[in-house]
C-alpha atoms as a PDB file:
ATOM      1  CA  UNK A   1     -86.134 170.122 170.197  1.00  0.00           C
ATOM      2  CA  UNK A   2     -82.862 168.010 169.017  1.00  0.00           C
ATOM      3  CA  UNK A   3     -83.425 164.880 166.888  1.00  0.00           C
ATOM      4  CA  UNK A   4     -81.713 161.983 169.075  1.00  0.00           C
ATOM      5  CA  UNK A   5     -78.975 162.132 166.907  1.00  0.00           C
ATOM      6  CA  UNK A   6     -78.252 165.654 167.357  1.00  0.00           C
ATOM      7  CA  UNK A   7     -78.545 164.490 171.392  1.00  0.00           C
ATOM      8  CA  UNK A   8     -76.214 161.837 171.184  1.00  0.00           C
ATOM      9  CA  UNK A   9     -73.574 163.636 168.964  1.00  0.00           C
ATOM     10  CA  UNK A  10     -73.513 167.030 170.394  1.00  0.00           C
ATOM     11  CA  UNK A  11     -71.843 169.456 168.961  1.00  0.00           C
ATOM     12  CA  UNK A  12     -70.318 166.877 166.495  1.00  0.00           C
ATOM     13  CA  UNK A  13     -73.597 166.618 164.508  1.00  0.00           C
ATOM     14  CA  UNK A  14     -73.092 169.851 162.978  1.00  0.00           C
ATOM     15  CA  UNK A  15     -70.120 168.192 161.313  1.00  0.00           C
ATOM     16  CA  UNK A  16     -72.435 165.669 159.563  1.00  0.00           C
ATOM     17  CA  UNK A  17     -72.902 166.525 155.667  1.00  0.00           C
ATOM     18  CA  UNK A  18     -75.295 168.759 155.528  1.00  0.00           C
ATOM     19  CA  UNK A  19     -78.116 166.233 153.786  1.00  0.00           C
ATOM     20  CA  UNK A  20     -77.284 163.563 156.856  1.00  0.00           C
ATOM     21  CA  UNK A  21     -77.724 166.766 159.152  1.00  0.00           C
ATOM     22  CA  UNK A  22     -81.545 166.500 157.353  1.00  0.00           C
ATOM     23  CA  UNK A  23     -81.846 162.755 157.456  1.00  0.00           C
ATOM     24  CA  UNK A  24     -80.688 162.381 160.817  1.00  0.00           C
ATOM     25  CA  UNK A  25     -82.720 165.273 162.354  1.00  0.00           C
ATOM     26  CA  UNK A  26     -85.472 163.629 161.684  1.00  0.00           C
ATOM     27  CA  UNK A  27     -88.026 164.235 165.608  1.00  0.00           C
ATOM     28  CA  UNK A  28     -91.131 164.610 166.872  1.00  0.00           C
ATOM     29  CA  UNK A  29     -90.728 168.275 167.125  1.00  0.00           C
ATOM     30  CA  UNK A  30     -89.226 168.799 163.753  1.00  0.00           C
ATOM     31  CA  UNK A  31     -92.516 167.942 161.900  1.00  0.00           C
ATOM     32  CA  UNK A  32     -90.785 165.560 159.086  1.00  0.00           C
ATOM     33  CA  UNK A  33     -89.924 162.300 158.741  1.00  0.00           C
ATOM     34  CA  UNK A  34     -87.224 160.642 156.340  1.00  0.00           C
ATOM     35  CA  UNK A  35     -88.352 158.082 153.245  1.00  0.00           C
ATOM     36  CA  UNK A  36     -85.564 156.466 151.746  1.00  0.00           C
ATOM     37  CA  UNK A  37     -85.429 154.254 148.152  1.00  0.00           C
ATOM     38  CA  UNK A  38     -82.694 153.035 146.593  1.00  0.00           C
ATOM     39  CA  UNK A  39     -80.966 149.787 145.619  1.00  0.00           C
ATOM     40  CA  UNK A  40     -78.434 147.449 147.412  1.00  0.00           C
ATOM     41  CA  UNK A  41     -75.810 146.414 145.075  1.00  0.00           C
ATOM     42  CA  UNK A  42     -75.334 143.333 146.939  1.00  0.00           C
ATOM     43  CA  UNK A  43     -76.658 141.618 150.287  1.00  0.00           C
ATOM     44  CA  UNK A  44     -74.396 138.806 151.406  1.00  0.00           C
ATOM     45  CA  UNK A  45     -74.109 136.495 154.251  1.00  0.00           C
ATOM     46  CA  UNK A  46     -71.256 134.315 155.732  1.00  0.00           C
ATOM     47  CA  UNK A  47     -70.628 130.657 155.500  1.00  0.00           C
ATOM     48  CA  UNK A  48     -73.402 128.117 155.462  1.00  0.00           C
ATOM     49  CA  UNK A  49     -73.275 127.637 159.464  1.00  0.00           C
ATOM     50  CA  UNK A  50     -74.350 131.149 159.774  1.00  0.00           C
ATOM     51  CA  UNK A  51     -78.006 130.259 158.183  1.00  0.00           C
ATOM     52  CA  UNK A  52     -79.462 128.621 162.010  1.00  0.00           C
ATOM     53  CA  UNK A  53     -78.447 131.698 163.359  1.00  0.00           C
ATOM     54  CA  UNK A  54     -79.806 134.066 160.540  1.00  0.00           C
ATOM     55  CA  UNK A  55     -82.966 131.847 160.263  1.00  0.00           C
ATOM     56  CA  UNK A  56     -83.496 132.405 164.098  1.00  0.00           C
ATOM     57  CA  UNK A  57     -83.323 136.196 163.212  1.00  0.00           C
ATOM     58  CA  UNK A  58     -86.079 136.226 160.588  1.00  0.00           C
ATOM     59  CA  UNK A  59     -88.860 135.000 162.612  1.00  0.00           C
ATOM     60  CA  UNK A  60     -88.727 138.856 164.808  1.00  0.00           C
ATOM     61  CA  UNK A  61     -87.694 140.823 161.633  1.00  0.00           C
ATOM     62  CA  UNK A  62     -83.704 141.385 162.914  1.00  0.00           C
ATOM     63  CA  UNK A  63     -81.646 139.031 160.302  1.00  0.00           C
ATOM     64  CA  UNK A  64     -82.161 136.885 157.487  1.00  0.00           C
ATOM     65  CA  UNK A  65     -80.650 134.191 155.339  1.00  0.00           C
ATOM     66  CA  UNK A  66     -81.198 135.330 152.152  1.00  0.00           C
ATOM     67  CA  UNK A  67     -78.549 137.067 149.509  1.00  0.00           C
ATOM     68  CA  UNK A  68     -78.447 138.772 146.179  1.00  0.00           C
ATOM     69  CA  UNK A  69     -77.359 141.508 143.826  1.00  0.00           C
ATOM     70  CA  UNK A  70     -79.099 144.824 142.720  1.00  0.00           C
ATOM     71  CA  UNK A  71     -81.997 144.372 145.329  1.00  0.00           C
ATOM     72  CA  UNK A  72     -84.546 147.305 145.612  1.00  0.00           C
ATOM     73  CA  UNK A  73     -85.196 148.613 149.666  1.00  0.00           C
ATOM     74  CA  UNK A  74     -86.867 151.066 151.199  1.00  0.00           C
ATOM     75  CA  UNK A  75     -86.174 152.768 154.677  1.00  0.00           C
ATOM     76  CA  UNK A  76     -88.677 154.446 156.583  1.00  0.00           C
ATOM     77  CA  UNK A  77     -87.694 156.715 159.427  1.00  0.00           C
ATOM     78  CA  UNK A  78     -90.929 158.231 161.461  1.00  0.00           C
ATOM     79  CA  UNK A  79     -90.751 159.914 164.701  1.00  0.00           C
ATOM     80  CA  UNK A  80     -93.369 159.618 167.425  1.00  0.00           C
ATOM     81  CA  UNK A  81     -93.732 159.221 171.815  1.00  0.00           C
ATOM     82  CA  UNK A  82     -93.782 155.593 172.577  1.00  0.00           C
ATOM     83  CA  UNK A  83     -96.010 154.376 175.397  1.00  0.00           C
ATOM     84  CA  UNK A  84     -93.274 155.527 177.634  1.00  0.00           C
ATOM     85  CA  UNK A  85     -93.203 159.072 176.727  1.00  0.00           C
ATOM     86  CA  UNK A  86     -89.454 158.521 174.974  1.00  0.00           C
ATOM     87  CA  UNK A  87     -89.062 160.248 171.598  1.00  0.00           C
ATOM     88  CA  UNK A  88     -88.532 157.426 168.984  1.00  0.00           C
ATOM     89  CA  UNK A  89     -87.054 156.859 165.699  1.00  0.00           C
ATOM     90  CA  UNK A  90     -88.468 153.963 163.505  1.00  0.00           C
ATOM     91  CA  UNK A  91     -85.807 152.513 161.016  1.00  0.00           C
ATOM     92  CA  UNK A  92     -87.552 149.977 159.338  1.00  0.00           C
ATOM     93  CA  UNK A  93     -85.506 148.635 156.509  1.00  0.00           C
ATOM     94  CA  UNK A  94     -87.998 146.346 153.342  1.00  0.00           C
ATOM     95  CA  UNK A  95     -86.025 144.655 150.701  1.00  0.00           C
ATOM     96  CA  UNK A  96     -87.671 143.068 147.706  1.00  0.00           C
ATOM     97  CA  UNK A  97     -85.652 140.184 146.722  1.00  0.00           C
ATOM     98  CA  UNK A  98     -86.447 137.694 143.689  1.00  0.00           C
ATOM     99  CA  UNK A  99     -89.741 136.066 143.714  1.00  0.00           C
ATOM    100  CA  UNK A 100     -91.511 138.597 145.254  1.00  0.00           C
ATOM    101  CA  UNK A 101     -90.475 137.752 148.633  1.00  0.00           C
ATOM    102  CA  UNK A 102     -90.238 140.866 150.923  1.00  0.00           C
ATOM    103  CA  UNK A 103     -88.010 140.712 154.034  1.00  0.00           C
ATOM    104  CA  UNK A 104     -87.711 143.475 156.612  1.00  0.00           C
ATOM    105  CA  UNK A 105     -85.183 144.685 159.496  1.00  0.00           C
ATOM    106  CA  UNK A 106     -87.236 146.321 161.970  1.00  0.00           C
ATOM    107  CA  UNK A 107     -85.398 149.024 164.357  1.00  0.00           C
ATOM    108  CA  UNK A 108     -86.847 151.541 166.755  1.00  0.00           C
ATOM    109  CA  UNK A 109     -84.266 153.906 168.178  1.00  0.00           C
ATOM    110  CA  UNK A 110     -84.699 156.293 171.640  1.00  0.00           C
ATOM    111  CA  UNK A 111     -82.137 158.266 173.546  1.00  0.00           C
ATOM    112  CA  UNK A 112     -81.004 157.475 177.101  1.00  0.00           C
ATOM    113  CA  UNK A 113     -79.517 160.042 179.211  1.00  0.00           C
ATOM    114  CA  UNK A 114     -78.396 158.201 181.284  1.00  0.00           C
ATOM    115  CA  UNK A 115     -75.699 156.738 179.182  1.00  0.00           C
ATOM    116  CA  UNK A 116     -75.069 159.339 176.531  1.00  0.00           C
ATOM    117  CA  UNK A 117     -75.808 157.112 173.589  1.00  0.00           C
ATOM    118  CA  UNK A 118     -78.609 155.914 171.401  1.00  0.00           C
ATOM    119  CA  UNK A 119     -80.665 152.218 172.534  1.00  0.00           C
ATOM    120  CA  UNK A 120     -81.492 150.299 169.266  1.00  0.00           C
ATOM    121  CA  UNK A 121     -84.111 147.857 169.894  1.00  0.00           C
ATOM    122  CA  UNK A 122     -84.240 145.588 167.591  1.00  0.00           C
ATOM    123  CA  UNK A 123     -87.189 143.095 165.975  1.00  0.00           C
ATOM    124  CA  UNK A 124     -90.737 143.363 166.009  1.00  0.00           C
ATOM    125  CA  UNK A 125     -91.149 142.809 170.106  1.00  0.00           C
ATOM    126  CA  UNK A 126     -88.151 145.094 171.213  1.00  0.00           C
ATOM    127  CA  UNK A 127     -86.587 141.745 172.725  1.00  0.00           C
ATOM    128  CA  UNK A 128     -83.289 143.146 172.052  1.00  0.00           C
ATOM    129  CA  UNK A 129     -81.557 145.676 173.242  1.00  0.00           C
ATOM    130  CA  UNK A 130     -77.939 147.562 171.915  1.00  0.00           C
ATOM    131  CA  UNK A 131     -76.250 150.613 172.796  1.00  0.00           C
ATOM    132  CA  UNK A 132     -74.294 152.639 169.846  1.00  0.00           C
ATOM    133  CA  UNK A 133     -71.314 153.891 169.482  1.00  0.00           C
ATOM    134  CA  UNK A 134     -71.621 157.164 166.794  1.00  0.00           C
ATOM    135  CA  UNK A 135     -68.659 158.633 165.180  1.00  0.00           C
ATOM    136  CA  UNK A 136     -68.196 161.792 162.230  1.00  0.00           C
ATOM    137  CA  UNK A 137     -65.670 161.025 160.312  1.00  0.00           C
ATOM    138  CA  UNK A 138     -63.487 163.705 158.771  1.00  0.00           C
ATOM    139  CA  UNK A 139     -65.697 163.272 155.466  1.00  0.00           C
ATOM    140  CA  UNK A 140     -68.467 164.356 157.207  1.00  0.00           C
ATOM    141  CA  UNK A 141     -70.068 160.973 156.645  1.00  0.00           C
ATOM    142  CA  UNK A 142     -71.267 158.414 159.887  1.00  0.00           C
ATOM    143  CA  UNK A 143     -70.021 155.526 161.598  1.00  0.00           C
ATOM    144  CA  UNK A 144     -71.818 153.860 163.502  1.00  0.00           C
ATOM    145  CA  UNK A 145     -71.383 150.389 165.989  1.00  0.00           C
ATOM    146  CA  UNK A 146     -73.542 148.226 168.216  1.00  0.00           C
ATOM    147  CA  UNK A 147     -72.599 147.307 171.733  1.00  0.00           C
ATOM    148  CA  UNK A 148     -73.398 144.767 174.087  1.00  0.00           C
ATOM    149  CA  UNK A 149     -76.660 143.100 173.344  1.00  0.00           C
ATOM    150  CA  UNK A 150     -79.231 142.677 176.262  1.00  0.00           C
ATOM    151  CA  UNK A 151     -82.442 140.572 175.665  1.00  0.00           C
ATOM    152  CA  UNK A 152     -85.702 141.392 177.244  1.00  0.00           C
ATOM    153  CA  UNK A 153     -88.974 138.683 177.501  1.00  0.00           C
ATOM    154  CA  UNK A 154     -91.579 139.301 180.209  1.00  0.00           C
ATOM    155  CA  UNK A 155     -89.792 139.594 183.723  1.00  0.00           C
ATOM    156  CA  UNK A 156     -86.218 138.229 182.215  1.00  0.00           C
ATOM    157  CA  UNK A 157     -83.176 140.305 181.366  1.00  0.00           C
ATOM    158  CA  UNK A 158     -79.670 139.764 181.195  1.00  0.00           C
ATOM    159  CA  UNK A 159     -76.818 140.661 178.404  1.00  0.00           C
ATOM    160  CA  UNK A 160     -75.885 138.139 175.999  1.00  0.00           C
ATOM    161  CA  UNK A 161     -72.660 136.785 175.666  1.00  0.00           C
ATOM    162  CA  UNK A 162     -70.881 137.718 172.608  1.00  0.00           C
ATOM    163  CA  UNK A 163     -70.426 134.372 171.565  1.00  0.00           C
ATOM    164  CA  UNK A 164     -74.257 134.675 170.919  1.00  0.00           C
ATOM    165  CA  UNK A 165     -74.909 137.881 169.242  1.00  0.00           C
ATOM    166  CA  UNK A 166     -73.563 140.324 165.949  1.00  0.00           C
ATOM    167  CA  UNK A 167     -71.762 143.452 166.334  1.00  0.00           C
ATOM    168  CA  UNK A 168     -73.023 145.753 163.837  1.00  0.00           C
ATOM    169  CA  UNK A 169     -70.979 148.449 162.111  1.00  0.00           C
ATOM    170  CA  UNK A 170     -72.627 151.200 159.469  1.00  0.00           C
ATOM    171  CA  UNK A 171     -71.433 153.913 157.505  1.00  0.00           C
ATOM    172  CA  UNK A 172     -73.714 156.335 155.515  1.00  0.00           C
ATOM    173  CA  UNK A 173     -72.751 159.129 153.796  1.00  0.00           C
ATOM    174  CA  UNK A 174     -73.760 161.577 150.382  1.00  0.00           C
ATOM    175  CA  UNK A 175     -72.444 161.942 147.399  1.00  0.00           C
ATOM    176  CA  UNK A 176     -72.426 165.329 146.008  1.00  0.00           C
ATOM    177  CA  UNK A 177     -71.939 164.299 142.389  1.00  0.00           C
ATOM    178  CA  UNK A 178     -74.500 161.629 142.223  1.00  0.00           C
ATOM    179  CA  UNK A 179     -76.899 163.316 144.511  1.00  0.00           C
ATOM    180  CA  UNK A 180     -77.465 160.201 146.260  1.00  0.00           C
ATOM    181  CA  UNK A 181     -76.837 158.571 149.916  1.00  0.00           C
ATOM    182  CA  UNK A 182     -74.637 155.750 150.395  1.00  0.00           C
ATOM    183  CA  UNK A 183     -74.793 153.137 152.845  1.00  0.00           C
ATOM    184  CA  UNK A 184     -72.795 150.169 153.939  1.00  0.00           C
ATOM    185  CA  UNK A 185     -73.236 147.650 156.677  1.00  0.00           C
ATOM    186  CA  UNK A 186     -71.820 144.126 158.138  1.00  0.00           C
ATOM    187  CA  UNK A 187     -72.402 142.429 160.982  1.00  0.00           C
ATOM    188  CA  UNK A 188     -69.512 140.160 163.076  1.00  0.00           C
ATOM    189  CA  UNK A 189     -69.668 137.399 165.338  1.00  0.00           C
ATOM    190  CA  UNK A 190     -66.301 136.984 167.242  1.00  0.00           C
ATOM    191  CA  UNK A 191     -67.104 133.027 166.566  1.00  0.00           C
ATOM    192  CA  UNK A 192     -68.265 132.388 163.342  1.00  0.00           C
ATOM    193  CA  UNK A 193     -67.142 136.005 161.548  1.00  0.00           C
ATOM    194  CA  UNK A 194     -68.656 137.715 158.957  1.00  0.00           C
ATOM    195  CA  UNK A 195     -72.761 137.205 159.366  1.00  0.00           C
ATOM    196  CA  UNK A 196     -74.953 139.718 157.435  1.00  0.00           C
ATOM    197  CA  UNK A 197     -74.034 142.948 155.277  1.00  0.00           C
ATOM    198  CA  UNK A 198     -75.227 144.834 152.671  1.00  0.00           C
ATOM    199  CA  UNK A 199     -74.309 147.740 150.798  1.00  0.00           C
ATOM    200  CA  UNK A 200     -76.297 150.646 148.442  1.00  0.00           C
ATOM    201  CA  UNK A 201     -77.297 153.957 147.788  1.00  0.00           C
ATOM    202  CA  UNK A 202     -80.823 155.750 147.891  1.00  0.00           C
ATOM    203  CA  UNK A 203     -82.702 159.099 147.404  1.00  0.00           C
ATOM    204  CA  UNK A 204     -84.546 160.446 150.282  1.00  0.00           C
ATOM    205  CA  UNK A 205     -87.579 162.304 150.675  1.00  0.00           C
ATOM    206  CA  UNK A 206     -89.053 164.785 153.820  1.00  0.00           C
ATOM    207  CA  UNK A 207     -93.065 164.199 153.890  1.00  0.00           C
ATOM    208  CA  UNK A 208     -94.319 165.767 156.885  1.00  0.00           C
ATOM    209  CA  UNK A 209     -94.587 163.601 159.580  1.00  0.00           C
ATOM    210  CA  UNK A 210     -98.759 162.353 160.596  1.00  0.00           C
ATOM    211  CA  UNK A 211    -100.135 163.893 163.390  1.00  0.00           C
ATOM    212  CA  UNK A 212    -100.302 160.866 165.465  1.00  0.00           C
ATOM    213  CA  UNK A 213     -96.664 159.751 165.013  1.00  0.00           C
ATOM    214  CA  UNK A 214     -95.187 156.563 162.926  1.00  0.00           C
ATOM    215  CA  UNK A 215     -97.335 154.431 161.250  1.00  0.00           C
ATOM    216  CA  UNK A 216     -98.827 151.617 162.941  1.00  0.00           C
ATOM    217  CA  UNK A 217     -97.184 149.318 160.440  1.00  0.00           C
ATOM    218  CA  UNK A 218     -94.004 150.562 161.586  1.00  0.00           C
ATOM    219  CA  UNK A 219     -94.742 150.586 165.004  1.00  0.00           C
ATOM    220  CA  UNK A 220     -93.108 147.360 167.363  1.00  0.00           C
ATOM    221  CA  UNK A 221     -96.080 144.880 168.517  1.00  0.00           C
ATOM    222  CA  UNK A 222     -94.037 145.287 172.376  1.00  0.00           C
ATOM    223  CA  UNK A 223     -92.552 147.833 173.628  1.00  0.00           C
ATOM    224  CA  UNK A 224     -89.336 147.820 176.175  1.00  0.00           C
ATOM    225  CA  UNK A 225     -88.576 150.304 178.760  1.00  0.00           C
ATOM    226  CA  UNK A 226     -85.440 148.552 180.041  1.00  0.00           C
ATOM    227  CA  UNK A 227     -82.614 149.951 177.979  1.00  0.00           C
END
């Protein structure tokens, strides 16, 4: 069966590098998952009135108002069937910053069919909700960019204005020499700018994925069927 990559790139995904082929195949079907570790040369955010907003974020695992240099991550990608029956990609994201504090971005991706593209939910309860935009670039590396933002809580939904939410743009790619994957990522608020980025490199490794899907850990405590 195609990873949800593969699904929402078509034929392009066979332009990928070869080793983000692997990393981005990752699917039930395909038996593996994808364990990355690696450093961030820097994580940065904006200007001092961004903190409310990246505070807010920290409290459901989506942003955070911390920064530094040469900070060790990890990034765990399991596949399993959510409650739904929707094949799902976990990218949970852990950095270790000074004085042991841990922070985490929490991601579970799915496929929709009926718009072509990948839904990122985002946080620990799925409350939001963002299409992607993917892209190959003649490199063979990935771009990738968030959409519109819709937020999800009990029986409410609606799509936030931009005024109120980050649009996210990512590039990964692999470096033949070095043997490593790179990775680079900012998010914008048409308001106050620049929010959140990071950048870094890390090795991956293929365990074979459990039998009964992404660790609990990884898992969201909710889970959204409204794309």
């Amino acid at each position: 069966m195609a990873s949800i990559f593969e699904l929402a790139l078509g034929p392009d995904f066979n332009r990928l590098h070869p080793m983000l082929q692997q990393r981005f195949g990752v699917d039930a079907g395909a038996g593996y998952a994808c364990v990355g570790r690696g450093v961030f040369s820097e994580v940065r955010r904006g200007a001092w009135w961004t903190v409310p907003f990246l505070r807010l974020g920290a409290y459901r695992n989506i942003l955070f108002p911390d920064q530094g240099e040469d900070v060790p991550f990890t990034i765990e990608n399991y596949p399993y069937i959510d409650s739904f029956g929707r094949p799902t990609v976990t990218f949970v994201r852990t950095l270790e910053l000074p004085r042991a504090k841990h922070r985490r971005f929490d991601a579970t991706m799915v496929y929709s069919p009926d718009t072509g593209r990948i839904i990122d939910y985002l946080g620990t309860h799925q409350h939001l909700a963002t299409g992607l935009v993917l892209e190959v670039l003649p490199d063979g590396s990935l771009h990738l960019q968030s959409t519109d933002q819709r937020f999800y809580e009990g029986f409410i939904g609606f799509t936030l204005p931009p005024a109120l939410t980050g649009t996210a743009e990512l590039y990964e790619n692999f470096d033949d020499a070095r043997g490593v994957f790179t990775i680079q990522m900012q998010v914008r608020n048409p308001a106050l700018g620049f929010l959140f980025g990071y950048r870094g490199e890390f090795t991956c490794t293929f365990p074979v994925a459990p039998a009964d899907g992404a660790p609990h850990r990884l898992r969201p405590v909710h889970e959204e069927r409204r794309q």
